[in-house]
Protein backbone atom coordinates (compact mmCIF):
# COMPACT_ATOMS: atom_id res chain seq x y z
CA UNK A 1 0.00 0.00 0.00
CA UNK A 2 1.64 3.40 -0.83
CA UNK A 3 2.50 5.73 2.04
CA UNK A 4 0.03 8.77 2.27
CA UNK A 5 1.28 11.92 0.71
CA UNK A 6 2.85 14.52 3.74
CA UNK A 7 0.41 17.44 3.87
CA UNK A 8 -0.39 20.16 6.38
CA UNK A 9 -3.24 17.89 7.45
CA UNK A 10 -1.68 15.09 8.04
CA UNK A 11 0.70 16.77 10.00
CA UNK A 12 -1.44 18.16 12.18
CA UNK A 13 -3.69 15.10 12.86
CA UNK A 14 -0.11 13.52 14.11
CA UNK A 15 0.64 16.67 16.54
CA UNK A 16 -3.05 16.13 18.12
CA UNK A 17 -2.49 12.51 17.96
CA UNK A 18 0.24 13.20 20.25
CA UNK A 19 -0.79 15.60 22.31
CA UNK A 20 -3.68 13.25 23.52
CA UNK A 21 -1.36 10.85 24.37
CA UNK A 22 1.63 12.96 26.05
CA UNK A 23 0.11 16.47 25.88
CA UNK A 24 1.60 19.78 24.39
CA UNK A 25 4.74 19.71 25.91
CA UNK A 26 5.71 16.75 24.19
CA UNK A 27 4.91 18.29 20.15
CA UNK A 28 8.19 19.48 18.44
CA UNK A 29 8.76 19.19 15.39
CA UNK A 30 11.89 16.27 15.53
CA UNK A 31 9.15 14.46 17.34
CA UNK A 32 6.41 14.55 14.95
CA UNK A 33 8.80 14.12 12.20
CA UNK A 34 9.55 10.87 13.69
CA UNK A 35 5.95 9.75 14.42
CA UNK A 36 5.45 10.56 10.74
CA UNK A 37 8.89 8.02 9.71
CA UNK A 38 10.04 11.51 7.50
CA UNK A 39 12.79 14.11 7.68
CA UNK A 40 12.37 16.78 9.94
CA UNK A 41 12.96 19.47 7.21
CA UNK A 42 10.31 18.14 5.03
CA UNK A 43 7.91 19.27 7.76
CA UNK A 44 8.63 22.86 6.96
CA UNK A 45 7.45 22.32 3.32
CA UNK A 46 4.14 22.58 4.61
CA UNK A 47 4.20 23.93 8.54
CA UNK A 48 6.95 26.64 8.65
CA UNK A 49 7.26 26.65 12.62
CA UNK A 50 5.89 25.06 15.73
CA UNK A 51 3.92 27.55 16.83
CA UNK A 52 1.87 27.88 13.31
CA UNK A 53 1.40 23.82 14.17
CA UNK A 54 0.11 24.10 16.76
CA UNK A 55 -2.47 27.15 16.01
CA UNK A 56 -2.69 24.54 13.27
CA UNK A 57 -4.01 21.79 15.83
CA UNK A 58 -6.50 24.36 17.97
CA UNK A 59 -8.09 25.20 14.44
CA UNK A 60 -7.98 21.84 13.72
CA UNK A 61 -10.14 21.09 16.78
CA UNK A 62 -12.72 24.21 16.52
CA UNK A 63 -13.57 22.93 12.77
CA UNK A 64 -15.00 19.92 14.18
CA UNK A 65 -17.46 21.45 16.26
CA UNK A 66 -21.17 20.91 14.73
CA UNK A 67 -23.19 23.78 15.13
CA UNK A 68 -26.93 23.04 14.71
CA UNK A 69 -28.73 25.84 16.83
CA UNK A 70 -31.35 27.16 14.93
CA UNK A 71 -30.78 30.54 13.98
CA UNK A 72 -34.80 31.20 15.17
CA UNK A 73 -34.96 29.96 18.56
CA UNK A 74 -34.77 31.79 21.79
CA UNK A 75 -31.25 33.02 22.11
CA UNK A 76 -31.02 30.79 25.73
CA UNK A 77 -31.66 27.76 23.74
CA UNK A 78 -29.30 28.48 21.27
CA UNK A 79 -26.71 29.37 24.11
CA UNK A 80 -27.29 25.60 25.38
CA UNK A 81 -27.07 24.19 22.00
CA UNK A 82 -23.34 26.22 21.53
CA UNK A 83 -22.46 25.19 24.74
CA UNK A 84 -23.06 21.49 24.31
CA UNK A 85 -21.25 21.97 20.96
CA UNK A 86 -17.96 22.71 22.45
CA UNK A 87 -18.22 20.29 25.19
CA UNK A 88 -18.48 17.86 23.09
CA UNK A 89 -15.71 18.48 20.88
CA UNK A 90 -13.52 19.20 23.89
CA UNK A 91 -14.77 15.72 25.27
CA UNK A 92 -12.70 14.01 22.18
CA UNK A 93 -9.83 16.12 22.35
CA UNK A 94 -9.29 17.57 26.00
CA UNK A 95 -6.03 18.34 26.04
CA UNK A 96 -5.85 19.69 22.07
CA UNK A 97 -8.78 21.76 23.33
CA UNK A 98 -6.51 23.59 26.49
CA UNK A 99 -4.79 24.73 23.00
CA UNK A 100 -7.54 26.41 21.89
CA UNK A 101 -8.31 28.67 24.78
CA UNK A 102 -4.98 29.55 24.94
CA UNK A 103 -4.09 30.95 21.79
CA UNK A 104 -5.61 33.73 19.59
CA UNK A 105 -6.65 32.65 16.11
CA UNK A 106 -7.45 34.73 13.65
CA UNK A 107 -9.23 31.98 10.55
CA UNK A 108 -11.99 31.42 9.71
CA UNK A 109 -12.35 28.08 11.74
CA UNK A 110 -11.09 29.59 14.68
CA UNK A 111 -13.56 32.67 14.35
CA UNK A 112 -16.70 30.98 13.12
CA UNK A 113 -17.79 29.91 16.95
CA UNK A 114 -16.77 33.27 18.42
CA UNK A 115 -19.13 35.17 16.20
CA UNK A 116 -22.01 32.79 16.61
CA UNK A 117 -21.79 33.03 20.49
CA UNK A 118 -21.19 36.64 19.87
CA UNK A 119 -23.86 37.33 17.49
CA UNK A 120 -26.65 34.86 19.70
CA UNK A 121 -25.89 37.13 22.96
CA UNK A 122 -26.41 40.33 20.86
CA UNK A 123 -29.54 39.13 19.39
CA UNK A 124 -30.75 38.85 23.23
CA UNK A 125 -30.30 42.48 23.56
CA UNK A 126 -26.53 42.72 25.54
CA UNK A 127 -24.51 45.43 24.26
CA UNK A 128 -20.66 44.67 23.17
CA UNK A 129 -18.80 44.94 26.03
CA UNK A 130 -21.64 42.60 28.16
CA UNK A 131 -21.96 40.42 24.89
CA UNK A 132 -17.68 39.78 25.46
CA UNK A 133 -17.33 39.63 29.42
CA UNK A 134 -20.39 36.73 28.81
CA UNK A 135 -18.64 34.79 26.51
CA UNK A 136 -15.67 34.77 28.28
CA UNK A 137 -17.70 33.27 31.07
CA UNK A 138 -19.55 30.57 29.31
CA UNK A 139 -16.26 29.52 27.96
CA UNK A 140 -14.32 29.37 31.69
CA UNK A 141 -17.43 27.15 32.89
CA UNK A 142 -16.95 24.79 29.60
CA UNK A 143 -12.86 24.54 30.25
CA UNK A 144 -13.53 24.37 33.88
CA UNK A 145 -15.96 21.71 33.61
CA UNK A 146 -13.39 19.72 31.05
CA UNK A 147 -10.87 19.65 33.93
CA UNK A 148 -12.67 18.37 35.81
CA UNK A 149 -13.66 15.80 34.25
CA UNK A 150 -10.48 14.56 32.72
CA UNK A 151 -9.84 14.71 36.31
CA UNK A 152 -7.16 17.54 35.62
CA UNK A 153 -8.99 18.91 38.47
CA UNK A 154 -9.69 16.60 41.42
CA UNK A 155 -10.89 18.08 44.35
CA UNK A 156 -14.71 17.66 44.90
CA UNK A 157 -14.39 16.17 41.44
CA UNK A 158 -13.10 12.76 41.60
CA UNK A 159 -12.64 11.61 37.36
CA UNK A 160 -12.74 7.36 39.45
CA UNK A 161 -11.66 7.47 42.62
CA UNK A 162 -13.40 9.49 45.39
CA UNK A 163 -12.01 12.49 46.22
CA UNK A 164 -13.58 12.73 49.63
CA UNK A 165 -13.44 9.41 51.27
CA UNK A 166 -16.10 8.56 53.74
CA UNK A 167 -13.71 6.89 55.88
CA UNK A 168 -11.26 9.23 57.94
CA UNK A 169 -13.16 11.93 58.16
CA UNK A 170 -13.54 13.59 61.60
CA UNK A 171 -17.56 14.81 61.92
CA UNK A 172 -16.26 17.07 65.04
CA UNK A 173 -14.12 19.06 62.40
CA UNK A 174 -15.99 18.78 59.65
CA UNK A 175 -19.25 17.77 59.88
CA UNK A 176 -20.89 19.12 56.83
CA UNK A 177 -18.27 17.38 54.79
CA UNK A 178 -18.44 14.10 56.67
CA UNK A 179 -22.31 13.80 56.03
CA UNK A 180 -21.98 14.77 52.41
CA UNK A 181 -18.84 12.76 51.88
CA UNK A 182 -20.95 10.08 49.33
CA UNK A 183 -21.73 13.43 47.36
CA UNK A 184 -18.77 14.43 47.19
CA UNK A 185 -17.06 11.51 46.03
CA UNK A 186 -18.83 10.84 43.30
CA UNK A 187 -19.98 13.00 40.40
CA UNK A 188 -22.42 12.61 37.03
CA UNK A 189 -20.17 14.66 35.22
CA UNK A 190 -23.01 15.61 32.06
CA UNK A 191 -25.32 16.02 35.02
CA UNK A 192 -23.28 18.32 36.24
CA UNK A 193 -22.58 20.14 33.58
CA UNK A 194 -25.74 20.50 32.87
CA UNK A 195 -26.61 21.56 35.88
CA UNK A 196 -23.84 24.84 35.84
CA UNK A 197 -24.98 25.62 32.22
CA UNK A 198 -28.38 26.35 33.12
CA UNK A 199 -27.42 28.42 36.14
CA UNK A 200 -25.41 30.62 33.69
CA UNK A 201 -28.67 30.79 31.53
CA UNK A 202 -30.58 31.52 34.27
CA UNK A 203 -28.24 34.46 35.65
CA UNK A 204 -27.72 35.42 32.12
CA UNK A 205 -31.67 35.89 31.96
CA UNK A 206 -31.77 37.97 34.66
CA UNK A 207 -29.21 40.31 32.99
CA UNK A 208 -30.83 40.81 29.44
CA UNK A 209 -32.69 43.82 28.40
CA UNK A 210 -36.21 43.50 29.86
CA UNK A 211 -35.55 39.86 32.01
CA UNK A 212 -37.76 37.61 30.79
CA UNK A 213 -38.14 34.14 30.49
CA UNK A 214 -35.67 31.95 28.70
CA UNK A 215 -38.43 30.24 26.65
CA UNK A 216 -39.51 26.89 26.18
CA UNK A 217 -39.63 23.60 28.60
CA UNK A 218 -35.79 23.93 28.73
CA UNK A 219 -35.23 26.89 30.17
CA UNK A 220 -37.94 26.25 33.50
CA UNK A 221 -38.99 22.17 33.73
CA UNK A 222 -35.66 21.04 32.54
CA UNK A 223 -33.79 22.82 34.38
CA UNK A 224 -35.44 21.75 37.58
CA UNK A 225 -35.04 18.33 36.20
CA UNK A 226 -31.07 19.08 35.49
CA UNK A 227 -30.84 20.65 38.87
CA UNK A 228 -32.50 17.59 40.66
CA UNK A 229 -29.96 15.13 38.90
CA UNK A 230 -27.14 17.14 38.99
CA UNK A 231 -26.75 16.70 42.95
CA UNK A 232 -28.06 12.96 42.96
């Protein structure tokens, strides 16, 4: 079978391949040059450094996302939809996706979910500067969330074992955290989630232009729902 052509794609699927494995640290380009079985300066042919690789990879990632919000539902539900979106993507490639909060990209892929967030919180009424500072909030939740549950982030959080063991803890010292310690050591993570989105939506409600409600059974009865199995 003849060996696949080197392109700028297949470069880049090796340098996410890798960084799931080993994580970013581990991407040069010697390495992926070797994961590839070619010459080092045949990389440069079609990547001309390692930092446009691995904008290359975070782009990569963001043109995966599948976007199907509809464009004329309320602007909560299409909030949830974008939300889920990203999750999702960053569920299949959490530590490619710590690569795309962290850098600025200015393509199209990389700009495409920035103005549909953008352009759903303006349709709700929130001027620019309100429109940004939410944005930048739903996205911390989202990253947040993906910590913890690639169990980057353990405490209260446990990814398989419990973070808070039942046994060992004094009830004299900590009594709250002694009864709860069953909670706390285990965790539905898409409960969870789900359960932080919708407070967002819900204090994002409260800020738009006239309150409101956030329309339809998923803003009020499912989120009670959410918020029931969230803390099961």
């Amino acid at each position: 079978m003849p060996t696949e052509p080197l392109s700028r794609a297949r470069i880049v699927a090796a340098a996410i391949d890798l960084i799931e494995r080993e994580g970013a640290d581990a991407v040069s380009m010697r390495r992926i040059a070797a994961e590839l079985g070619v010459g080092v300066m045949s990389l440069y042919n079609h990547v001309p450094s390692k930092d446009a690789l691995l904008s290359g990879v975070a782009e990569a990632v963001l043109s995966e996302i599948e976007f199907t919000d509809d464009p004329d539902a309320h602007w909560a539900d299409r909030v949830r939809v974008q939300a889920r979106a990203f999750r999702q993507i960053a569920g299949h490639y959490p530590r490619s996706t710590m690569l795309v909060v962290s850098r600025q990209l200015h393509s199209a892929a990389g700009l495409l979910p920035v103005e549909r967030a953008l352009a759903t919180l303006r349709s709700a009424g929130f001027d620019g500067a309100e429109a940004v500072s939410m944005l930048r909030v739903f996205i911390a939740y989202i990253v947040g969330s993906l910590l913890r549950e690639v169990g980057v982030t353990p405490a209260f959080a446990p990814a398989s074992a419990p973070a808070v063991p039942s046994a060992g803890v004094d009830p004299a010292l900590f009594p709250e955290v002694g009864a709860m310690a069953s909670l706390l050591g285990t965790c539905d993570h898409e409960g969870e989630f789900e359960f932080g989105l919708e407070m967002l939506i819900q204090a994002a409600t409260a800020r738009a232009p006239g309150g409101g409600q956030t329309g339809g059974q998923t803003g009020g009865q499912a989120g009670k729902q959410v918020s029931r199995e969230g803390t099961r």
